[in-house]
C-alpha atoms as a PDB file:
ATOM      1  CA  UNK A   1     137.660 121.734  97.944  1.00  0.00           C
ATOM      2  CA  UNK A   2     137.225 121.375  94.269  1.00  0.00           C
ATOM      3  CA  UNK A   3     136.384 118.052  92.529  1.00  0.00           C
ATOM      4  CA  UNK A   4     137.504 117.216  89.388  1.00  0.00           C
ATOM      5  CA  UNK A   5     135.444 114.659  87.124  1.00  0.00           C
ATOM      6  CA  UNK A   6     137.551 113.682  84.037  1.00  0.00           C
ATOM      7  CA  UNK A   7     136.096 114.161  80.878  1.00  0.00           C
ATOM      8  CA  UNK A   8     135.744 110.618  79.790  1.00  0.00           C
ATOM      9  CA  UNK A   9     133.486 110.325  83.051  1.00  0.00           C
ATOM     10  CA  UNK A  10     131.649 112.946  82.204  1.00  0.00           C
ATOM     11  CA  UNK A  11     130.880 111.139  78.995  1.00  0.00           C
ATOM     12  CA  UNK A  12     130.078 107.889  80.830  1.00  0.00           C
ATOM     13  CA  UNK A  13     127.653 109.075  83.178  1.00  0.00           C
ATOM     14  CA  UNK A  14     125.777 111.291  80.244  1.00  0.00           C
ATOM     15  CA  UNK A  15     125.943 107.422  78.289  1.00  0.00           C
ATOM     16  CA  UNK A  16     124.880 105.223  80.679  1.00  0.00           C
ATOM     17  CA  UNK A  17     122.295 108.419  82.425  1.00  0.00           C
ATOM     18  CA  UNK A  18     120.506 108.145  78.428  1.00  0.00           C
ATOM     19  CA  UNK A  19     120.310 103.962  79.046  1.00  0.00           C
ATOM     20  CA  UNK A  20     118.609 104.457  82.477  1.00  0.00           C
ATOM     21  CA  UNK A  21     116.150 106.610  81.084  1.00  0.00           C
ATOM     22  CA  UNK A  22     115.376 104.844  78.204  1.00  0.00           C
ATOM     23  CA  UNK A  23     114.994 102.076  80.258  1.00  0.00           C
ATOM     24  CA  UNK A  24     112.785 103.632  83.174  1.00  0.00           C
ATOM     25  CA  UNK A  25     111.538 107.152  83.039  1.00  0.00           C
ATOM     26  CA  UNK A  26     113.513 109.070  85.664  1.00  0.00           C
ATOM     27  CA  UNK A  27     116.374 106.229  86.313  1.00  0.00           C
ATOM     28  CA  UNK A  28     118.880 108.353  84.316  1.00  0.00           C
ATOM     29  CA  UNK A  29     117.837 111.812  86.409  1.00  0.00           C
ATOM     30  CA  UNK A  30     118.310 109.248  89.944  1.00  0.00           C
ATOM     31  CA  UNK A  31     121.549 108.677  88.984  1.00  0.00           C
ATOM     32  CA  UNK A  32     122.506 112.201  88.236  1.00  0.00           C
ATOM     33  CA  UNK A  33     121.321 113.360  91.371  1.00  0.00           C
ATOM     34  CA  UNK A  34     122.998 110.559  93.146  1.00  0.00           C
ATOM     35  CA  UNK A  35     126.169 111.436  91.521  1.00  0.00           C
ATOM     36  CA  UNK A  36     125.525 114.854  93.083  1.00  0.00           C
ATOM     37  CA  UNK A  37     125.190 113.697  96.169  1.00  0.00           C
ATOM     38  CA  UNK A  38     128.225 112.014  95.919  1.00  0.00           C
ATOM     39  CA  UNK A  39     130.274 115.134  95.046  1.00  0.00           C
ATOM     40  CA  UNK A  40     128.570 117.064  97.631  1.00  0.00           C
ATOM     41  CA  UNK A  41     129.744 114.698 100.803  1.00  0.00           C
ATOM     42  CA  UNK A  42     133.148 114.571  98.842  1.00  0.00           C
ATOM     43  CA  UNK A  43     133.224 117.797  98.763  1.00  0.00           C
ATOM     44  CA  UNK A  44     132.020 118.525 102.452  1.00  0.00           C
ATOM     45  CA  UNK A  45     134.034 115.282 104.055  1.00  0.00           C
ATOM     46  CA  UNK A  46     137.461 115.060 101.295  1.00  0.00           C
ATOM     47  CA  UNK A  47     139.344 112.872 103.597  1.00  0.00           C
ATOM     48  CA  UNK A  48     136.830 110.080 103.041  1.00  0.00           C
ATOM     49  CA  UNK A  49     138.059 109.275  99.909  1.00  0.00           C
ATOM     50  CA  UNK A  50     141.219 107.134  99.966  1.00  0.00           C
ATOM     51  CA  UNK A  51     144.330 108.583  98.614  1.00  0.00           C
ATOM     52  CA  UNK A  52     145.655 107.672  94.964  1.00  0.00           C
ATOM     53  CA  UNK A  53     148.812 105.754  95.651  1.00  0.00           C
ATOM     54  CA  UNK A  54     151.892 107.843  94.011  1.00  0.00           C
ATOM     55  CA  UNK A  55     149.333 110.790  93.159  1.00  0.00           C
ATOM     56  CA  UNK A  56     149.011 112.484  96.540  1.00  0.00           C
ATOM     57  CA  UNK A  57     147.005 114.633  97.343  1.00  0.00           C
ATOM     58  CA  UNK A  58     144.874 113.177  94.682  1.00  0.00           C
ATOM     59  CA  UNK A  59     141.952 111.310  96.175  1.00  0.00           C
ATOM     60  CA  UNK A  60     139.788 108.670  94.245  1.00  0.00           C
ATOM     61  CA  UNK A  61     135.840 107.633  94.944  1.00  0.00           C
ATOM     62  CA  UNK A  62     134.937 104.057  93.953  1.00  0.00           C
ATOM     63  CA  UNK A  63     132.326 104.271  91.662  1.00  0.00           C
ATOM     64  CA  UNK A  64     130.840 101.500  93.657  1.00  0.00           C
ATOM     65  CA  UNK A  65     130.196 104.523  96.098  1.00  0.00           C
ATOM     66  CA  UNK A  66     127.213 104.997  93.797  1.00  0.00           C
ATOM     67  CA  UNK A  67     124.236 103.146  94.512  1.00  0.00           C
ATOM     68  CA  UNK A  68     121.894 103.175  91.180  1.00  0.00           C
ATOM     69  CA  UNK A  69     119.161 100.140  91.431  1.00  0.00           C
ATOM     70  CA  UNK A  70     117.897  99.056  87.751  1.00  0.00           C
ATOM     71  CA  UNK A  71     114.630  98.203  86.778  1.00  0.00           C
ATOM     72  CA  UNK A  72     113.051  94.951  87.614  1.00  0.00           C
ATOM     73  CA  UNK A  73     111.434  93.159  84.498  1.00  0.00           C
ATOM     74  CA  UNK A  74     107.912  94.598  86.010  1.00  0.00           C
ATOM     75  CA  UNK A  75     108.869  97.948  85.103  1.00  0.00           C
ATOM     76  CA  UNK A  76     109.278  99.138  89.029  1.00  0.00           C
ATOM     77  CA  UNK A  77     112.121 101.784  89.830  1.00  0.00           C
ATOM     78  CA  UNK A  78     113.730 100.428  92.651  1.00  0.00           C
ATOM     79  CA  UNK A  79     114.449  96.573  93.510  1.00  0.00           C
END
């Protein structure tokens, strides 16, 4: 199974991967490897994903699926 990240996601996660990092050393790299993960249990388990509605066999993941915890104000990693 192939999965297909649009280019204007692409874009997104390289944007908002440069804020974590700015903000916490290694945030930005989490999230990339998250994202990663993601694709690799889409990729493994596609029927996971709910269908698009009128876009079959298009599936979509929630970007909710993506757990990436910010920085507390004491400069920790995770919350």
């Amino acid at each position: 199974m192939s999965i297909v990240v649009r280019p204007a996601a692409v874009a997104d996660i390289q944007d908002d991967g440069k804020c974590y990092e700015e903000e916490v050393p290694g945030l930005g790299e989490d999230l990339v490897s998250e994202l990663d993960q993601l694709f690799a249990r889409l990729a493994a388990f596609p029927r996971s994903a709910p269908l698009v509605a009128g876009y079959e066999p298009i599936r979509r993941s929630a970007p909710s699926a993506v757990s990436v915890r910010r920085a507390s104000i004491h400069g920790d990693r995770r919350l």
